[in-house]
C-alpha atoms as a PDB file:
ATOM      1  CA  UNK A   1      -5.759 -99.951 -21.200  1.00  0.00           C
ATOM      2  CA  UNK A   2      -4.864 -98.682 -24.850  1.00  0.00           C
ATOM      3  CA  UNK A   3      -1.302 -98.545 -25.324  1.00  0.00           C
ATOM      4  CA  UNK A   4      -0.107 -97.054 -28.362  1.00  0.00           C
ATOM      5  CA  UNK A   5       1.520-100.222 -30.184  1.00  0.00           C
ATOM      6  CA  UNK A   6       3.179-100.553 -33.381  1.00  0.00           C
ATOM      7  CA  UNK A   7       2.161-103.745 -35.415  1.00  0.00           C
ATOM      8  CA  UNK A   8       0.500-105.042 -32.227  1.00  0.00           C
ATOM      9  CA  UNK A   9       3.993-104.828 -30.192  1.00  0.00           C
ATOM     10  CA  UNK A  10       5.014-102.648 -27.523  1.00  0.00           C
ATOM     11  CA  UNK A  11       8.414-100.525 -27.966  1.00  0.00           C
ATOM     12  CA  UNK A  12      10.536 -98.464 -25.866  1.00  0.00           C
ATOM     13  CA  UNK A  13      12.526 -95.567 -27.479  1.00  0.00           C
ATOM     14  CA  UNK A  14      16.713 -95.351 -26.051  1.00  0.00           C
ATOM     15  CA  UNK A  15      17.772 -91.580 -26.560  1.00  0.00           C
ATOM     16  CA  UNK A  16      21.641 -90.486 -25.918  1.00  0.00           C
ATOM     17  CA  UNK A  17      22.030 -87.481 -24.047  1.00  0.00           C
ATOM     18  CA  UNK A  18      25.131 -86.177 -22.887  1.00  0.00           C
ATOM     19  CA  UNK A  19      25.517 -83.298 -20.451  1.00  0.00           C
ATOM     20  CA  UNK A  20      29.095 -81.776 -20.127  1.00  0.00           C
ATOM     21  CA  UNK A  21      28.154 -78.903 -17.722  1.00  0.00           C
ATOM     22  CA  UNK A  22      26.235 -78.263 -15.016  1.00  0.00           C
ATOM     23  CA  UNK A  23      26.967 -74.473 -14.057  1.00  0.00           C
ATOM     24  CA  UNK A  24      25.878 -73.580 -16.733  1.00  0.00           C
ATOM     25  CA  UNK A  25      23.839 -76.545 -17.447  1.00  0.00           C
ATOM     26  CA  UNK A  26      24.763 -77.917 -21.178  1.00  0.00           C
ATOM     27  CA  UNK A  27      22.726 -80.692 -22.625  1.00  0.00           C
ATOM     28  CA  UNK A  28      22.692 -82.304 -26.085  1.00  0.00           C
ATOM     29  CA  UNK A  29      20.272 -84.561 -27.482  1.00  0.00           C
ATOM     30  CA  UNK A  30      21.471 -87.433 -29.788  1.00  0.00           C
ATOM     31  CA  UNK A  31      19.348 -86.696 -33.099  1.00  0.00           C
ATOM     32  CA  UNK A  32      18.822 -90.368 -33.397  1.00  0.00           C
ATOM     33  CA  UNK A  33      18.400 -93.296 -30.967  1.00  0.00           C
ATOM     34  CA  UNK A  34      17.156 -97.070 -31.014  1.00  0.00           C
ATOM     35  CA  UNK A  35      13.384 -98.005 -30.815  1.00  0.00           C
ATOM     36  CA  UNK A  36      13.431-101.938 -29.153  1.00  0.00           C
ATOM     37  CA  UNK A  37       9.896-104.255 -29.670  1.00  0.00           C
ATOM     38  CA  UNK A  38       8.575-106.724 -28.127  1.00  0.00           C
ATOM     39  CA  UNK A  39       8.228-109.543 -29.833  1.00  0.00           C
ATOM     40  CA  UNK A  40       5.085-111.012 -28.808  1.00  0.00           C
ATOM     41  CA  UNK A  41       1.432-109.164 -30.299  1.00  0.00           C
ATOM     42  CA  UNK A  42       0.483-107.189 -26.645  1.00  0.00           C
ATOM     43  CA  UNK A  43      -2.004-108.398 -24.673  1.00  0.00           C
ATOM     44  CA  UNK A  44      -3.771-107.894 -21.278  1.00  0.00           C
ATOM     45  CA  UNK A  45      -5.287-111.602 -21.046  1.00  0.00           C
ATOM     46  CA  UNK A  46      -4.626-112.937 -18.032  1.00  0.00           C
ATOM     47  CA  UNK A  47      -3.261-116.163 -19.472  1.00  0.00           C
ATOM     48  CA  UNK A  48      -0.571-113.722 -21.101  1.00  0.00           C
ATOM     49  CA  UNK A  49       0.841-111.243 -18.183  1.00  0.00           C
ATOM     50  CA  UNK A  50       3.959-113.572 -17.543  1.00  0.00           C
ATOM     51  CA  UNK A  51       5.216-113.841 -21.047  1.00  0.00           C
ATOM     52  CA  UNK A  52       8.010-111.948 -21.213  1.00  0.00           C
ATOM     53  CA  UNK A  53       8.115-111.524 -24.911  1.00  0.00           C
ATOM     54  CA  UNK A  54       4.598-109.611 -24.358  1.00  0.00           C
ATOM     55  CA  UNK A  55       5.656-106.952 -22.455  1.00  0.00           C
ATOM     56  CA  UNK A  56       9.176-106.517 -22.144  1.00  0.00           C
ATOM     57  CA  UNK A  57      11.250-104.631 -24.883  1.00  0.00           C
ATOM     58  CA  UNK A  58      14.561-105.252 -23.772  1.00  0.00           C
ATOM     59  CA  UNK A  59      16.423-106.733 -27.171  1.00  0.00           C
ATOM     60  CA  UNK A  60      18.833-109.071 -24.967  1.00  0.00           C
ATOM     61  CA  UNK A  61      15.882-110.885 -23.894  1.00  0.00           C
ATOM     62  CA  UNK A  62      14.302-110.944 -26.859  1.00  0.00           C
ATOM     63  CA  UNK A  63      16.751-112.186 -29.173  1.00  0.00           C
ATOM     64  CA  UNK A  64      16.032-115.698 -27.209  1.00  0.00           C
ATOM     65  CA  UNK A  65      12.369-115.681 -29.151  1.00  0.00           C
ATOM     66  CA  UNK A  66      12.471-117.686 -32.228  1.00  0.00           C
ATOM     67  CA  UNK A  67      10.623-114.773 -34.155  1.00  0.00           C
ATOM     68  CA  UNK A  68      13.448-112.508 -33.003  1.00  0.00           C
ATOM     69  CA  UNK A  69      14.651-110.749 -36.089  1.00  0.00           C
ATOM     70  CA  UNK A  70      16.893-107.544 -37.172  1.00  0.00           C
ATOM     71  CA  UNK A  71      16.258-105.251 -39.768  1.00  0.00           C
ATOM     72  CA  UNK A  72      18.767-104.130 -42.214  1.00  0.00           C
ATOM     73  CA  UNK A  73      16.689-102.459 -44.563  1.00  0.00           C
ATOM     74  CA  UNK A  74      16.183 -99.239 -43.108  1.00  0.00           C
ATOM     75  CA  UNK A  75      13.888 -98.380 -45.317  1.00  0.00           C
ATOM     76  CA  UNK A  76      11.413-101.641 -44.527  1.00  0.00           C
ATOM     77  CA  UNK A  77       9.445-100.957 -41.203  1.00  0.00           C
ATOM     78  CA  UNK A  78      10.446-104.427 -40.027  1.00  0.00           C
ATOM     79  CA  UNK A  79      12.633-106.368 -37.332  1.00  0.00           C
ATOM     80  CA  UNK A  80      12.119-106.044 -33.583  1.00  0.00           C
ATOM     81  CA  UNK A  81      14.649-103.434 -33.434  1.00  0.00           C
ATOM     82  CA  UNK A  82      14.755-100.118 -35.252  1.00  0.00           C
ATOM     83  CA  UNK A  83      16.855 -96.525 -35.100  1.00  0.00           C
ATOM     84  CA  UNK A  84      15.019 -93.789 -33.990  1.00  0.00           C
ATOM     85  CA  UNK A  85      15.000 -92.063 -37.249  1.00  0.00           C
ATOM     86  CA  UNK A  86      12.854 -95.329 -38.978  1.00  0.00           C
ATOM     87  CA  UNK A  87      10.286 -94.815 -36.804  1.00  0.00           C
ATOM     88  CA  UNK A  88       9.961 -91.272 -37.229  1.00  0.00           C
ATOM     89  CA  UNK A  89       9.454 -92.131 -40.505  1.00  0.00           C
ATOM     90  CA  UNK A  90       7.170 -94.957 -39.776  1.00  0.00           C
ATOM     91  CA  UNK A  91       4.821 -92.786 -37.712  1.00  0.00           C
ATOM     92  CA  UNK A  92       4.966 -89.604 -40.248  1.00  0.00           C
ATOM     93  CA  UNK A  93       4.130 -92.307 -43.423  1.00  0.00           C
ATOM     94  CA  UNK A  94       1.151 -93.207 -40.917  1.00  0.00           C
ATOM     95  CA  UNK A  95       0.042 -89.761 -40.447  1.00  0.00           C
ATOM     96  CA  UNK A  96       1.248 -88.449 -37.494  1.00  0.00           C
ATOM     97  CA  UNK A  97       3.071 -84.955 -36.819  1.00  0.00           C
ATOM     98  CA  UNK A  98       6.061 -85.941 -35.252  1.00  0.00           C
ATOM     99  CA  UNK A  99       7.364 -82.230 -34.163  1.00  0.00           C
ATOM    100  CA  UNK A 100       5.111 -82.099 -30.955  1.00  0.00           C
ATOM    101  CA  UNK A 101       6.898 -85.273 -29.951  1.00  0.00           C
ATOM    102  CA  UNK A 102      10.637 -84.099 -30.635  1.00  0.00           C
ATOM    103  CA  UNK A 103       9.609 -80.608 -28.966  1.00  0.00           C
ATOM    104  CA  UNK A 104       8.111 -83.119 -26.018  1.00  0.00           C
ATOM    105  CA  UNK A 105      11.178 -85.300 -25.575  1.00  0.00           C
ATOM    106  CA  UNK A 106      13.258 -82.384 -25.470  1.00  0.00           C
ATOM    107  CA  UNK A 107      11.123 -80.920 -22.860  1.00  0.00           C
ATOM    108  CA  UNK A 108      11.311 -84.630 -20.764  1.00  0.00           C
ATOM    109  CA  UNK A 109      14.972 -84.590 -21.517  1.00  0.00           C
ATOM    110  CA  UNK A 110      15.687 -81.277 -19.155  1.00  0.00           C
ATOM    111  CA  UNK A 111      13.028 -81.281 -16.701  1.00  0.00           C
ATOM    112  CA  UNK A 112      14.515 -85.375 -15.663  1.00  0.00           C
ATOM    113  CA  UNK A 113      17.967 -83.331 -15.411  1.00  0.00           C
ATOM    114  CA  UNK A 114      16.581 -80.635 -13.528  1.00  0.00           C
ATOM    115  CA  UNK A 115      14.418 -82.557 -11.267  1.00  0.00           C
ATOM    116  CA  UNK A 116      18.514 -83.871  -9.991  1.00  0.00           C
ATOM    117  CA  UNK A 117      19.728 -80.246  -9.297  1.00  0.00           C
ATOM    118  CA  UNK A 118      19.417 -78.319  -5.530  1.00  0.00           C
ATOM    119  CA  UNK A 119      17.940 -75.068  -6.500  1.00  0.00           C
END
């Protein structure tokens, strides 16, 4: 197992999509979002699989962890919980081409909605 981690931590990306028709089907994608860490360095020990700051994201939970912390520096790649937008930036500073991933959220974005319609 090789997750792709961010300072050792798992994340989940939130998007916002709103569709207001079906017939014809209209969807927008929310050009930002919120990225949510774990707070806990990943880890497949054995010893490790029921921490729940390990590997879950979810920030309600995590605030509880002492190391729990926000960023309001948007320009700082810090804090366990980050807009969509910072971590685009994050990855692209770190050398990755973020278009293919837009293009392939996009593309996960309508085939979920279209996997919900009888055609």
């Amino acid at each position: 197992m090789n997750p792709f981690l961010i300072r050792g931590l798992k994340f989940d990306i939130r998007l916002y999509v709103l569709m207001t028709s079906i017939d014809p089907l209209k969807i927008y994608l929310y050009n930002d979002g919120l990225v949510r860490f774990a707070t806990e360095p990943f880890s497949t020990k054995e010893e490790d699989l029921g921490n729940k700051f390990i590997h879950i994201t979810n920030t309600n939970l995590n605030k509880d962890n002492t190391v729990f912390s926000y960023s309001d520096d948007l320009d700082q790649f810090e804090g366990h919980k980050w807009s969509l937008k910072t971590l685009l930036r994050f990855l692209k500073i770190n050398g990755h081409d973020c278009s293919p991933l837009w293009h392939n959220i996009k593309r996960l974005v309508l085939k979920t909605i279209l996997c919900g319609r009888k055609d």
